[in-house]
C-alpha atoms as a PDB file:
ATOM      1  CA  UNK A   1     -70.483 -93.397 -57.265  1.00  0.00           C
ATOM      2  CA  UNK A   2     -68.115 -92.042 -54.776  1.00  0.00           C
ATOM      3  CA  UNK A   3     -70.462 -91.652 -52.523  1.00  0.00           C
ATOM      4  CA  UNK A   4     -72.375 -94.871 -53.154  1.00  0.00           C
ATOM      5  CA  UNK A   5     -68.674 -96.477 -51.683  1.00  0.00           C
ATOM      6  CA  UNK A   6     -69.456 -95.045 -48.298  1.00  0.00           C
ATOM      7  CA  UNK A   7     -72.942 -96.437 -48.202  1.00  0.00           C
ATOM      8  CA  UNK A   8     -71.954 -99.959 -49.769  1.00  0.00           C
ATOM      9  CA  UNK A   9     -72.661-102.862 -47.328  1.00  0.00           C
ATOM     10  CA  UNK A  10     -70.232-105.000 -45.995  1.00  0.00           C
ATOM     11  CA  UNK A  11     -70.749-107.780 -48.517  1.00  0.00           C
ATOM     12  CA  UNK A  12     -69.849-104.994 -51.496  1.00  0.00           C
ATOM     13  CA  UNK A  13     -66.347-104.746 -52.615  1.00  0.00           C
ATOM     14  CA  UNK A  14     -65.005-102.214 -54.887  1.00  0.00           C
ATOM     15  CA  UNK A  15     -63.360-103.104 -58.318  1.00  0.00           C
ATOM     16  CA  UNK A  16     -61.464-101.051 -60.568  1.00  0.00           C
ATOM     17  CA  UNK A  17     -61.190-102.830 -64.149  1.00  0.00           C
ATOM     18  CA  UNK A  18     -58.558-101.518 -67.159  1.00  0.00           C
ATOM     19  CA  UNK A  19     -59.615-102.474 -70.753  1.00  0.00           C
ATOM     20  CA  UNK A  20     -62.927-103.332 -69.793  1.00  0.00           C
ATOM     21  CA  UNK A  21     -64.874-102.142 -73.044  1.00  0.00           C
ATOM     22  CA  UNK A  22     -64.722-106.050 -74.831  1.00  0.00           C
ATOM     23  CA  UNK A  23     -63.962-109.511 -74.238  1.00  0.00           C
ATOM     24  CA  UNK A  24     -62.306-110.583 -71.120  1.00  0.00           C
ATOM     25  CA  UNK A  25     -62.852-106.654 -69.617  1.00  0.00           C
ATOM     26  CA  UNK A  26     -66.345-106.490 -70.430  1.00  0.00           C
ATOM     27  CA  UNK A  27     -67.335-110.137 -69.151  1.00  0.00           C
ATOM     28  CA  UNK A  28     -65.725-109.560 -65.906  1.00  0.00           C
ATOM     29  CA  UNK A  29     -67.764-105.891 -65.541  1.00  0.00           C
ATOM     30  CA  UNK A  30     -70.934-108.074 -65.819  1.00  0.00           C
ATOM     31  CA  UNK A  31     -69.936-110.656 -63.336  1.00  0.00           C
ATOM     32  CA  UNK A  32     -68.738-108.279 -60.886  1.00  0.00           C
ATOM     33  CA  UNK A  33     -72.201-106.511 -61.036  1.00  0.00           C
ATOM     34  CA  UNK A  34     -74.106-110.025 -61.109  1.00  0.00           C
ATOM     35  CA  UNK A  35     -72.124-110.764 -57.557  1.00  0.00           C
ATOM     36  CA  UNK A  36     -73.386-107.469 -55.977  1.00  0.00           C
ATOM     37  CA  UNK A  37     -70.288-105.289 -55.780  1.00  0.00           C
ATOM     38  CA  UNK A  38     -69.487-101.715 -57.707  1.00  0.00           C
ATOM     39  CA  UNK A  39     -66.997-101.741 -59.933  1.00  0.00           C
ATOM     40  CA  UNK A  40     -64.739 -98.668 -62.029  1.00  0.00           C
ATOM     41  CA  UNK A  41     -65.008 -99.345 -65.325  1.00  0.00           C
ATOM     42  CA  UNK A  42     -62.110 -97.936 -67.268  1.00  0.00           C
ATOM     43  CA  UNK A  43     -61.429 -97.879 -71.272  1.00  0.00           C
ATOM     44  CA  UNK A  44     -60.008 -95.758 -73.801  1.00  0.00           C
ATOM     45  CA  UNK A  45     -63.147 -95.309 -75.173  1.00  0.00           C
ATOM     46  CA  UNK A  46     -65.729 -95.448 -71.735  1.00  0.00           C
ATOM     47  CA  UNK A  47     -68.817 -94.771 -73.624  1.00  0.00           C
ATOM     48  CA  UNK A  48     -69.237 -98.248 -75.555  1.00  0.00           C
ATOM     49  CA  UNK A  49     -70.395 -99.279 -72.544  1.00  0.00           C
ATOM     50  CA  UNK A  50     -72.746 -96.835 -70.950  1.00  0.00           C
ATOM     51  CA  UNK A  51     -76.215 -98.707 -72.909  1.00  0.00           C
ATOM     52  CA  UNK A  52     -74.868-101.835 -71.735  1.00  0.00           C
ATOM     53  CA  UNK A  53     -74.917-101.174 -67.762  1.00  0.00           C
ATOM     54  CA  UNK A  54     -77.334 -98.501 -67.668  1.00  0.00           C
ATOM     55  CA  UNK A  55     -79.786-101.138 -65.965  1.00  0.00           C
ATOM     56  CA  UNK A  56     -76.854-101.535 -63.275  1.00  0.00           C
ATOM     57  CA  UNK A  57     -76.979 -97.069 -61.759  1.00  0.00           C
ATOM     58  CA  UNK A  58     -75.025 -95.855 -59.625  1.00  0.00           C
ATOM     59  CA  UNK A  59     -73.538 -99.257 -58.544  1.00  0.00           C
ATOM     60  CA  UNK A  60     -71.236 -98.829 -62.236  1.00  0.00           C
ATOM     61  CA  UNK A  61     -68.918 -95.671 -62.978  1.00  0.00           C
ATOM     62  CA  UNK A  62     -67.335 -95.799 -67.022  1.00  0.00           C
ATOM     63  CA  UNK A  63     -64.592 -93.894 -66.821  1.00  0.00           C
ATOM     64  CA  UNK A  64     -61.762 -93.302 -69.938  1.00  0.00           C
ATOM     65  CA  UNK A  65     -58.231 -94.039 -69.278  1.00  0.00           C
ATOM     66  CA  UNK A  66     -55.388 -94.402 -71.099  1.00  0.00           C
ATOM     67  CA  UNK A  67     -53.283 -96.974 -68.897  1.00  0.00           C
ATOM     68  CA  UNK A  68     -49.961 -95.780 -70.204  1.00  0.00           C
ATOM     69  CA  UNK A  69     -50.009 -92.414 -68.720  1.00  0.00           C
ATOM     70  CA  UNK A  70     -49.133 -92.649 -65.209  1.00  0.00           C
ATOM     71  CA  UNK A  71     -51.092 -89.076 -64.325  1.00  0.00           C
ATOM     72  CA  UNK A  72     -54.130 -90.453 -65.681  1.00  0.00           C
ATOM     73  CA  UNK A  73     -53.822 -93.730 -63.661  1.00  0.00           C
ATOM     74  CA  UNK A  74     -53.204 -91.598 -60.640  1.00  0.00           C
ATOM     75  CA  UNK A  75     -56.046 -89.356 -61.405  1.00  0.00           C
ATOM     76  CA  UNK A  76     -58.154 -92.078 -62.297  1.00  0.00           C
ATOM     77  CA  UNK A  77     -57.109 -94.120 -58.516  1.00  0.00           C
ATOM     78  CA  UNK A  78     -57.779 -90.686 -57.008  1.00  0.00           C
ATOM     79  CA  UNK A  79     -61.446 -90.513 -57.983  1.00  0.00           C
ATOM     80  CA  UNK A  80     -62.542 -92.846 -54.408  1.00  0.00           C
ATOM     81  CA  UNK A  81     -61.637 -93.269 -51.254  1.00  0.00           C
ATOM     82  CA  UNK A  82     -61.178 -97.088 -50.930  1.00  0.00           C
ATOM     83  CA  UNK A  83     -60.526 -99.926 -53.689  1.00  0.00           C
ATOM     84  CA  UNK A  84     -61.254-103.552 -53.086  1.00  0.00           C
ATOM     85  CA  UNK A  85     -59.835-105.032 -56.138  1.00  0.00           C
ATOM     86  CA  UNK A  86     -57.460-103.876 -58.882  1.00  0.00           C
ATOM     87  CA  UNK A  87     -58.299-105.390 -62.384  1.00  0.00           C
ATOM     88  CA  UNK A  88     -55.361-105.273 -64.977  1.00  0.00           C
ATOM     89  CA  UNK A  89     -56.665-106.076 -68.138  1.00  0.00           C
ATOM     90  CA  UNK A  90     -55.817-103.927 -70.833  1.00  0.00           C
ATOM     91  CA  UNK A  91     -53.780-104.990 -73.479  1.00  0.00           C
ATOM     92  CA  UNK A  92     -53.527-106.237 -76.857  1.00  0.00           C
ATOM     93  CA  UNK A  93     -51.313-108.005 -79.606  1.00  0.00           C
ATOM     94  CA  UNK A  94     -49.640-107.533 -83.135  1.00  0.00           C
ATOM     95  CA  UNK A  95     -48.611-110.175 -84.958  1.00  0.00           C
ATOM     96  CA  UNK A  96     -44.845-109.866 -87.010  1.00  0.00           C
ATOM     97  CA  UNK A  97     -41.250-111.200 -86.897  1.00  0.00           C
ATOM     98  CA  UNK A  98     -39.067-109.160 -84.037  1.00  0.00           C
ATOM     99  CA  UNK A  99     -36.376-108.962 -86.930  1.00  0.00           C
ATOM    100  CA  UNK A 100     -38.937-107.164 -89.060  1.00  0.00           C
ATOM    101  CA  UNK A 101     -40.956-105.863 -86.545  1.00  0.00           C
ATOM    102  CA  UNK A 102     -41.256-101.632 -86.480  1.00  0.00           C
ATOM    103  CA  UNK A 103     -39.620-100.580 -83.864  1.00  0.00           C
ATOM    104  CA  UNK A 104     -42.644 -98.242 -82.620  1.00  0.00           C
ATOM    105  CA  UNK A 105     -45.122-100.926 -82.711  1.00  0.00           C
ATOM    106  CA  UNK A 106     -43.253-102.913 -80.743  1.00  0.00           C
ATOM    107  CA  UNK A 107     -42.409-100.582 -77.899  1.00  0.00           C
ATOM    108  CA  UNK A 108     -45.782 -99.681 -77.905  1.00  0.00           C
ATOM    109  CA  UNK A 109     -47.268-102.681 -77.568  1.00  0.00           C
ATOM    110  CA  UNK A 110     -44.850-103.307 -74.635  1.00  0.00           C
ATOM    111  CA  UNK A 111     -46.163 -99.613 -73.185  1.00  0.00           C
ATOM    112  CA  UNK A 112     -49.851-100.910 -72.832  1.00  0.00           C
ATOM    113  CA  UNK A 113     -49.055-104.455 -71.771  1.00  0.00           C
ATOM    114  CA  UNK A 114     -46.266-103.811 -69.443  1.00  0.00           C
ATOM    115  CA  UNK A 115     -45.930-100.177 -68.471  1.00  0.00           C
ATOM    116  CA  UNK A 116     -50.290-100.002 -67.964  1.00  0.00           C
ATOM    117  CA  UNK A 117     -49.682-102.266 -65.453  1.00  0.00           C
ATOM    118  CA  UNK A 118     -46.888-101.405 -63.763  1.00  0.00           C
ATOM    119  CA  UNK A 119     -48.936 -97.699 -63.763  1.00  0.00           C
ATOM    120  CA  UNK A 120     -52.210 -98.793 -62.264  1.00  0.00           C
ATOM    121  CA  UNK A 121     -50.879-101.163 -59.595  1.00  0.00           C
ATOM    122  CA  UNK A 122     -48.092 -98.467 -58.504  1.00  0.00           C
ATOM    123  CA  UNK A 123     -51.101 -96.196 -58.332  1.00  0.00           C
ATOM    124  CA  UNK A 124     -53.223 -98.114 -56.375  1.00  0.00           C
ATOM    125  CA  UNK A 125     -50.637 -99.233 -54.009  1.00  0.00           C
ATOM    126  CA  UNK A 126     -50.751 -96.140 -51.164  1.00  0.00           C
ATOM    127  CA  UNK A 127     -54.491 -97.056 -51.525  1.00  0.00           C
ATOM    128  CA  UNK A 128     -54.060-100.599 -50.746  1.00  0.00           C
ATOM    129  CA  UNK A 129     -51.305-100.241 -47.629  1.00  0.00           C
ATOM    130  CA  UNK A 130     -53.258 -97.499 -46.139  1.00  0.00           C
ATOM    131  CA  UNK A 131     -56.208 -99.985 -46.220  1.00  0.00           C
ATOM    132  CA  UNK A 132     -54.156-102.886 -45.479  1.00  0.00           C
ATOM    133  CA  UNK A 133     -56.003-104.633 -47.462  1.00  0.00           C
ATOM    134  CA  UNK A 134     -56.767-104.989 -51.097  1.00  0.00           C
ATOM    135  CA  UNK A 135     -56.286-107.948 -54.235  1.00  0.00           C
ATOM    136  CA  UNK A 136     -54.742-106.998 -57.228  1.00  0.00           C
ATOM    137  CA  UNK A 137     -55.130-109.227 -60.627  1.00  0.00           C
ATOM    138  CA  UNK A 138     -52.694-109.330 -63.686  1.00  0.00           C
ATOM    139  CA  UNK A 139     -54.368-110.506 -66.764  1.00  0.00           C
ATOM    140  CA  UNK A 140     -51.015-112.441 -68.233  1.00  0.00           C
ATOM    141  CA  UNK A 141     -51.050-115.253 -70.285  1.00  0.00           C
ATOM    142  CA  UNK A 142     -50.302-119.315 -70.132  1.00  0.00           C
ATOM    143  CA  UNK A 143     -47.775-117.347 -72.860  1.00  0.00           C
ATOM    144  CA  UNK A 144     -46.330-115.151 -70.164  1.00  0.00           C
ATOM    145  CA  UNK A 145     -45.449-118.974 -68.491  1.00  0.00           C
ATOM    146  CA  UNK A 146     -44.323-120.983 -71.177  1.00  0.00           C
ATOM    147  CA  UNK A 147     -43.462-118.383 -74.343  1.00  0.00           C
ATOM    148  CA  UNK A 148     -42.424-119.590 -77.112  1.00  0.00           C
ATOM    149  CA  UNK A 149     -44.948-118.258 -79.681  1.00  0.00           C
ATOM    150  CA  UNK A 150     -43.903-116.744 -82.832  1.00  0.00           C
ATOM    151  CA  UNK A 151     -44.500-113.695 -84.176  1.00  0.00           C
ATOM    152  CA  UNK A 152     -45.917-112.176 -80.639  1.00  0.00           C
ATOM    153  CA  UNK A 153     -42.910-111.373 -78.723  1.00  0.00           C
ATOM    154  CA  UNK A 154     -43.703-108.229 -77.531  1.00  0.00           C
ATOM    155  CA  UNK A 155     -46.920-109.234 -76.156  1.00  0.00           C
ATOM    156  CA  UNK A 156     -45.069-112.443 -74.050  1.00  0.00           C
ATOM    157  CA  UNK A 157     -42.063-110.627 -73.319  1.00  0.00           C
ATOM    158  CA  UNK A 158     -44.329-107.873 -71.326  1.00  0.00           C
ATOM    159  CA  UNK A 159     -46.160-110.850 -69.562  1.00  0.00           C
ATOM    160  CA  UNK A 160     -43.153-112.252 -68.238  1.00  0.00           C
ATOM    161  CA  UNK A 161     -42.225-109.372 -67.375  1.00  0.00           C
ATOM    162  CA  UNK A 162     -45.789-108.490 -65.391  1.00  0.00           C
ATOM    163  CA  UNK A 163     -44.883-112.088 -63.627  1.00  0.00           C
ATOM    164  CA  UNK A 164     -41.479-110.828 -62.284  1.00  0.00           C
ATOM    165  CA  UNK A 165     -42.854-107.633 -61.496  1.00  0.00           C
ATOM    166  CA  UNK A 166     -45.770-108.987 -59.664  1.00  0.00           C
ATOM    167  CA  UNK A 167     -43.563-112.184 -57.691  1.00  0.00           C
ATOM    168  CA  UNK A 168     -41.778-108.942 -56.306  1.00  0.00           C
ATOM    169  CA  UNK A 169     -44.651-107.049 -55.250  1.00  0.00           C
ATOM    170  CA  UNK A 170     -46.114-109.700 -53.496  1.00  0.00           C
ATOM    171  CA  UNK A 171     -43.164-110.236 -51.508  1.00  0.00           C
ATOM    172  CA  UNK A 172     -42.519-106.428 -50.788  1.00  0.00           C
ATOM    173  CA  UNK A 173     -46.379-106.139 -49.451  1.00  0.00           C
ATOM    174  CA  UNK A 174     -46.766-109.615 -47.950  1.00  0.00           C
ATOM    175  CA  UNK A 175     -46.885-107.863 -44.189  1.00  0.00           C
ATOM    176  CA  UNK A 176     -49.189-105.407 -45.365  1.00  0.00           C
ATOM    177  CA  UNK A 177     -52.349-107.690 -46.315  1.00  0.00           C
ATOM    178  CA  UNK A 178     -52.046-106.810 -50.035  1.00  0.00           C
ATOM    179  CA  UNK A 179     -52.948-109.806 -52.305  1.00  0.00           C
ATOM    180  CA  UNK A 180     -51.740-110.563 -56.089  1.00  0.00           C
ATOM    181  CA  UNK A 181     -53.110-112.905 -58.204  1.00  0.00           C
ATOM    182  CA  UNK A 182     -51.807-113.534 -61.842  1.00  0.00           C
ATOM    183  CA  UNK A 183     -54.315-115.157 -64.496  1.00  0.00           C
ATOM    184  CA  UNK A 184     -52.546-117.287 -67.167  1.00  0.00           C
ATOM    185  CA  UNK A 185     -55.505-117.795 -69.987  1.00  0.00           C
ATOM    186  CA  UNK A 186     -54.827-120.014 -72.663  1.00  0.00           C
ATOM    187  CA  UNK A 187     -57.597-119.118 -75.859  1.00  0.00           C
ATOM    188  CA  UNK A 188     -60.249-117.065 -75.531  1.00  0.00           C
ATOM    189  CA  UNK A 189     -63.621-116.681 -77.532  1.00  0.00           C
ATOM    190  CA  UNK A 190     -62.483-112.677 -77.306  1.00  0.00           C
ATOM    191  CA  UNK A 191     -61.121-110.084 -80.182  1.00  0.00           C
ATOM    192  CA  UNK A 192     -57.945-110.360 -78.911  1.00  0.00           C
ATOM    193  CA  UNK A 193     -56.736-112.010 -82.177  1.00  0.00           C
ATOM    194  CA  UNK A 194     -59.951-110.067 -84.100  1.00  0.00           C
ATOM    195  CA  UNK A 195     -59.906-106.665 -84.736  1.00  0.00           C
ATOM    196  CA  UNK A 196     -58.227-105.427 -81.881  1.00  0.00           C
ATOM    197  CA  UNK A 197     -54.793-107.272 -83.663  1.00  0.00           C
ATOM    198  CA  UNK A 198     -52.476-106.076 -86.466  1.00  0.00           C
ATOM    199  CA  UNK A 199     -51.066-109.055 -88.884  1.00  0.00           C
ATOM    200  CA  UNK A 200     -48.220-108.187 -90.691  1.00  0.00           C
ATOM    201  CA  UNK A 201     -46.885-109.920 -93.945  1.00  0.00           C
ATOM    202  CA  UNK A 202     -44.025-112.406 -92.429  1.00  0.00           C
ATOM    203  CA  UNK A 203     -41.011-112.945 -94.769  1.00  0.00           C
ATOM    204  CA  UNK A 204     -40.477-116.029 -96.435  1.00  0.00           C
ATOM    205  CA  UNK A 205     -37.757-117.264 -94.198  1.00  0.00           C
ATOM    206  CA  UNK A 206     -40.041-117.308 -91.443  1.00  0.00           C
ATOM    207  CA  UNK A 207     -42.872-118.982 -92.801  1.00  0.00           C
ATOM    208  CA  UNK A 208     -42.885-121.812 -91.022  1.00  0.00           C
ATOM    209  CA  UNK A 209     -43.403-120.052 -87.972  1.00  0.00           C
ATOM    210  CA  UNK A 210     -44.685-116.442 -87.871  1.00  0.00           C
ATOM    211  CA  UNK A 211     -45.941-117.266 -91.239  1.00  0.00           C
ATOM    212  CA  UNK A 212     -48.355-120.177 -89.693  1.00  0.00           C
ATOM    213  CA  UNK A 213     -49.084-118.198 -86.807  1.00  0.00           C
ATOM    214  CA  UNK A 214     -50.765-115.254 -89.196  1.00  0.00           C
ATOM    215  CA  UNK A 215     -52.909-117.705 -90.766  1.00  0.00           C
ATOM    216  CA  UNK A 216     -53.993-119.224 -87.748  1.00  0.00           C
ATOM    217  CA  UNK A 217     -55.207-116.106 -86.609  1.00  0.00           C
ATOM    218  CA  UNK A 218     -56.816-115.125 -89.933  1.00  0.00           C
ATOM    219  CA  UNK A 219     -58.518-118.339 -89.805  1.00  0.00           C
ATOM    220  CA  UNK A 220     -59.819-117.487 -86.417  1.00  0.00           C
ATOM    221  CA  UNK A 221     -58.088-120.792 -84.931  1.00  0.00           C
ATOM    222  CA  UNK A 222     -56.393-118.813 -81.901  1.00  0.00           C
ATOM    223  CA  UNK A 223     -58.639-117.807 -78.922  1.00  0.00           C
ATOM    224  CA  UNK A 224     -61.813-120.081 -79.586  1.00  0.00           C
ATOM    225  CA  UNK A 225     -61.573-122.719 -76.803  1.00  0.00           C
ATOM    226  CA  UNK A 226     -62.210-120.544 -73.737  1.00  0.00           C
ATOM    227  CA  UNK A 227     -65.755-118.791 -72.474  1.00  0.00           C
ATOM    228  CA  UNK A 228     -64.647-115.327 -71.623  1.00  0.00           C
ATOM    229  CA  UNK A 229     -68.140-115.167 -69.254  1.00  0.00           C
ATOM    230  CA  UNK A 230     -66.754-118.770 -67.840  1.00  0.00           C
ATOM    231  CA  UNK A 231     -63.374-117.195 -67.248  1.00  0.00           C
ATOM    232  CA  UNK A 232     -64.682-113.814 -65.484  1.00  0.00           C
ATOM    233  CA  UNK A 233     -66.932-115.528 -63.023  1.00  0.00           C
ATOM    234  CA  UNK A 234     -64.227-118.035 -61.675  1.00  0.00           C
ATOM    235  CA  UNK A 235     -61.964-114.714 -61.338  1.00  0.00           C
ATOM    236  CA  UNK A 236     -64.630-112.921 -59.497  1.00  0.00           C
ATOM    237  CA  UNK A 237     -65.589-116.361 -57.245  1.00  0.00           C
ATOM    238  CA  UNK A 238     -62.065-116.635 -56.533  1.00  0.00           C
ATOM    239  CA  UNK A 239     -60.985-113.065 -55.366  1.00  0.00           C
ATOM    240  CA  UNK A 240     -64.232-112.704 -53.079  1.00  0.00           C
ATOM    241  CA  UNK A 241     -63.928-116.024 -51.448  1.00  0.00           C
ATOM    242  CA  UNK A 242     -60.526-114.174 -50.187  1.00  0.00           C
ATOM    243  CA  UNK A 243     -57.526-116.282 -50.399  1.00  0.00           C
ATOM    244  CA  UNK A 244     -56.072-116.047 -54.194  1.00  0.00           C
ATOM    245  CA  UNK A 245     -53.839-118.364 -55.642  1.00  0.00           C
ATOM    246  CA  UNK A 246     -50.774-117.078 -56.634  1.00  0.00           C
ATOM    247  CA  UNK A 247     -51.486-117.699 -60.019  1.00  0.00           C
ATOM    248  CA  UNK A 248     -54.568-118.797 -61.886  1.00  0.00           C
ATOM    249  CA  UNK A 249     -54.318-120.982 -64.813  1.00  0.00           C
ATOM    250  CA  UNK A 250     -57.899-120.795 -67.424  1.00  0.00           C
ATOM    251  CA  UNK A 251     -58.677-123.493 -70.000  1.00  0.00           C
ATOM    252  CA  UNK A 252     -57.543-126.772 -70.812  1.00  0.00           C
ATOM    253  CA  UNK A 253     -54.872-125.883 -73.350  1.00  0.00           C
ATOM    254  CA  UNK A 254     -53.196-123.592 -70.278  1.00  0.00           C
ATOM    255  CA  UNK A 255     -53.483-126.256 -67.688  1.00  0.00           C
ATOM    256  CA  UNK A 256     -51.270-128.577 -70.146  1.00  0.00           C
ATOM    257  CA  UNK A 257     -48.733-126.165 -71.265  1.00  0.00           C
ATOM    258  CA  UNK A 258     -47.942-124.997 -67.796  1.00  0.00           C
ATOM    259  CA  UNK A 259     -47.852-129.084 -66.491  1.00  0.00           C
ATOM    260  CA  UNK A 260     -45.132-130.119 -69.984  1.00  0.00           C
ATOM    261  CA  UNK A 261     -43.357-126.595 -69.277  1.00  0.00           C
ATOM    262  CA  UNK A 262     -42.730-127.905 -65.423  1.00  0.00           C
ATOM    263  CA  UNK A 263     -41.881-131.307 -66.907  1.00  0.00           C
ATOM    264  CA  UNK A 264     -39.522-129.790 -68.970  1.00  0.00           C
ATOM    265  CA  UNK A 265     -38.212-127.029 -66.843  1.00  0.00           C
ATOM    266  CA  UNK A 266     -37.482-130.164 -63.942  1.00  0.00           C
ATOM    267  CA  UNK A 267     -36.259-132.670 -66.336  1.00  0.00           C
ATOM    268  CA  UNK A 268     -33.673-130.257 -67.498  1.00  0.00           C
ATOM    269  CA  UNK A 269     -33.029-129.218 -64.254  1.00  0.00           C
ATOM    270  CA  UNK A 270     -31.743-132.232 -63.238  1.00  0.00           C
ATOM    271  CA  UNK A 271     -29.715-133.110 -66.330  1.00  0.00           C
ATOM    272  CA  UNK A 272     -27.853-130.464 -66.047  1.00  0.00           C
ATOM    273  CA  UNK A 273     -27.549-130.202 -61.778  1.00  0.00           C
ATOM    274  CA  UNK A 274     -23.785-131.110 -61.374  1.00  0.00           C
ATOM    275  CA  UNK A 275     -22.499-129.000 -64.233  1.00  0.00           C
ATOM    276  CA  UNK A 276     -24.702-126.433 -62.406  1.00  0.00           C
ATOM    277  CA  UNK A 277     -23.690-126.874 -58.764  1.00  0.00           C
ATOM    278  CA  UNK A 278     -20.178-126.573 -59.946  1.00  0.00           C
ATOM    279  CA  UNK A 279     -19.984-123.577 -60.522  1.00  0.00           C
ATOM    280  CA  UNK A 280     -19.893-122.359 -56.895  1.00  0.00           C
ATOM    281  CA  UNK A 281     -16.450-123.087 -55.252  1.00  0.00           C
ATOM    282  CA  UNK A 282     -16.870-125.959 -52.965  1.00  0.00           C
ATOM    283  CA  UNK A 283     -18.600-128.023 -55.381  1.00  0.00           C
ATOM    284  CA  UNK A 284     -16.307-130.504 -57.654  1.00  0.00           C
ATOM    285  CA  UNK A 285     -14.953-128.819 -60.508  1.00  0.00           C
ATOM    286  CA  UNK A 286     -14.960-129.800 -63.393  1.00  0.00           C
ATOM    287  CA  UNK A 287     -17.716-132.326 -64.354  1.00  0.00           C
ATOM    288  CA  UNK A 288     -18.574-133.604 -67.097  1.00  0.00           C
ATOM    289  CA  UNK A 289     -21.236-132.614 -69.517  1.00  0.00           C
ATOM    290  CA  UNK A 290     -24.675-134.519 -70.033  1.00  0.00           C
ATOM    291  CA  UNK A 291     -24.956-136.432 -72.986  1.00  0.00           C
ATOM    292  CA  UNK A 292     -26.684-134.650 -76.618  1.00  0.00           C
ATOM    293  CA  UNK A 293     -30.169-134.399 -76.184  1.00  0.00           C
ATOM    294  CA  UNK A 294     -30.044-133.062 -72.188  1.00  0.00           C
END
């Protein structure tokens, strides 16, 4: 496929896509093809998909990578000359309480969903500025915007983290024609809360919360609304029309989170905007407090 790069037309871009074997990954592989452009198709386990995009030649390469080993993202970048677009997708979620949670599990989930990121896109990036050009996409969450869900800290701790990492990027490579765009999903008709997810037993104190969250993923209520093919080809549509938004809210769940998080985050804001201003020097000092319930 290397070579196939040189001799793409000027219409072809070329992707590079992490966790790309199911769901999300996999839909966006056959969109990208569907639109005409070659696309890296990276996975732990590459071969799941060879059958699948066999009809597709040389204009697909499956390649394995494991996204939290930086030498393997670096070898993996290395393999071509040029890179259009920069997929992060990999990533996954276990369900338990952080005070019960193993400590290994934890940090490991963190290692994929955080430190795969930070690996590919640090690898990429001499690619990118040399080019001075180049989009790159952070599958987050409407979770990595709003948190607050029980029992999957780890997994919305790393997307907020991905956010701040990302916001900082974009402003360290904003003179060098490097894009980012970061896709907040709400729930998708993917295995993200299937197989690919671990459920542990919740204590009875937390019940109520963790506790309702395992059984609405054993019940298969979380990630039904969305249509992961839906979701890939407005991703693709947006990155090759070539301005990106900064970030890229999918499904209606998402869209109202993010609008009664604002709400929230404003309304708060401004509740609390003398006792905050105060604190610098030349504002009045003190001030009173907002009432209970600000």
């Amino acid at each position: 496929m290397s070579e196939n790069i040189d001799k793409r037309n000027a219409h072809q871009r070329v992707w590079f896509v992490t966790g790309s074997s199911r769901g999300l990954g996999r839909a966006l592989i056959t969109a990208i093809l569907e639109a005409g452009d070659l696309v890296v198709a990276t996975a732990r386990n590459p071969e799941t998909l060879a059958e699948e995009l066999k009809s597709y030649g040389d204009r697909v390469l499956a390649l394995p990578l494991d996204v939290t080993s930086a030498d393997a993202a670096r070898a993996a970048i290395d393999h071509f000359g040029r890179l259009d677009v920069v997929i992060n997708n990999a990533g996954y979620a276990n369900v338990s309480p952080v005070e019960t949670s193993d400590d290994h599990d934890f940090r490991a989930q963190f290692e994929t969903n955080f430190w795969g990121v930070y690996h590919v896109t640090k690898a990429a990036l001499p690619v990118l500025r040399q080019q001075e050009s180049g989009t790159v996409v952070q599958i987050s969450s409407v979770g990595g915007r709003v948190g607050g869900s029980p029992g999957i800290a780890s997994h919305q701790a790393a997307k907020f983290a991905v956010d701040g990492f990302t916001r900082s990027l974009a402003a360290e490579t904003a003179p060098l024609g490097v894009r980012f765009m970061v896709v907040e999903p709400s729930g998708f008709a993917t295995d993200w809360a299937g197989s690919s997810m671990t459920v542990h037993a919740a204590p009875e104190a937390y019940d109520s919360t963790v506790g309702a969250m395992n059984r609405r993923v054993r019940q298969g209520a979380v990630g039904s609304a969305g249509g992961p093919k839906r979701a890939a080809e407005i991703i693709v549509r947006t990155v090759r029309r070539g301005e990106v938004p900064g970030h890229l809210l999918l499904g209606v769940d998402a869209v109202n989170l993010a609008l009664d998080y604002s709400r929230r985050q404003l309304a708060e804001a401004g509740a609390w905007e003398a006792v905050s201003r105060s604190a610098d020097f030349a504002e009045p000092y003190p001030v009173g407090l907002p009432p209970p319930g600000h």
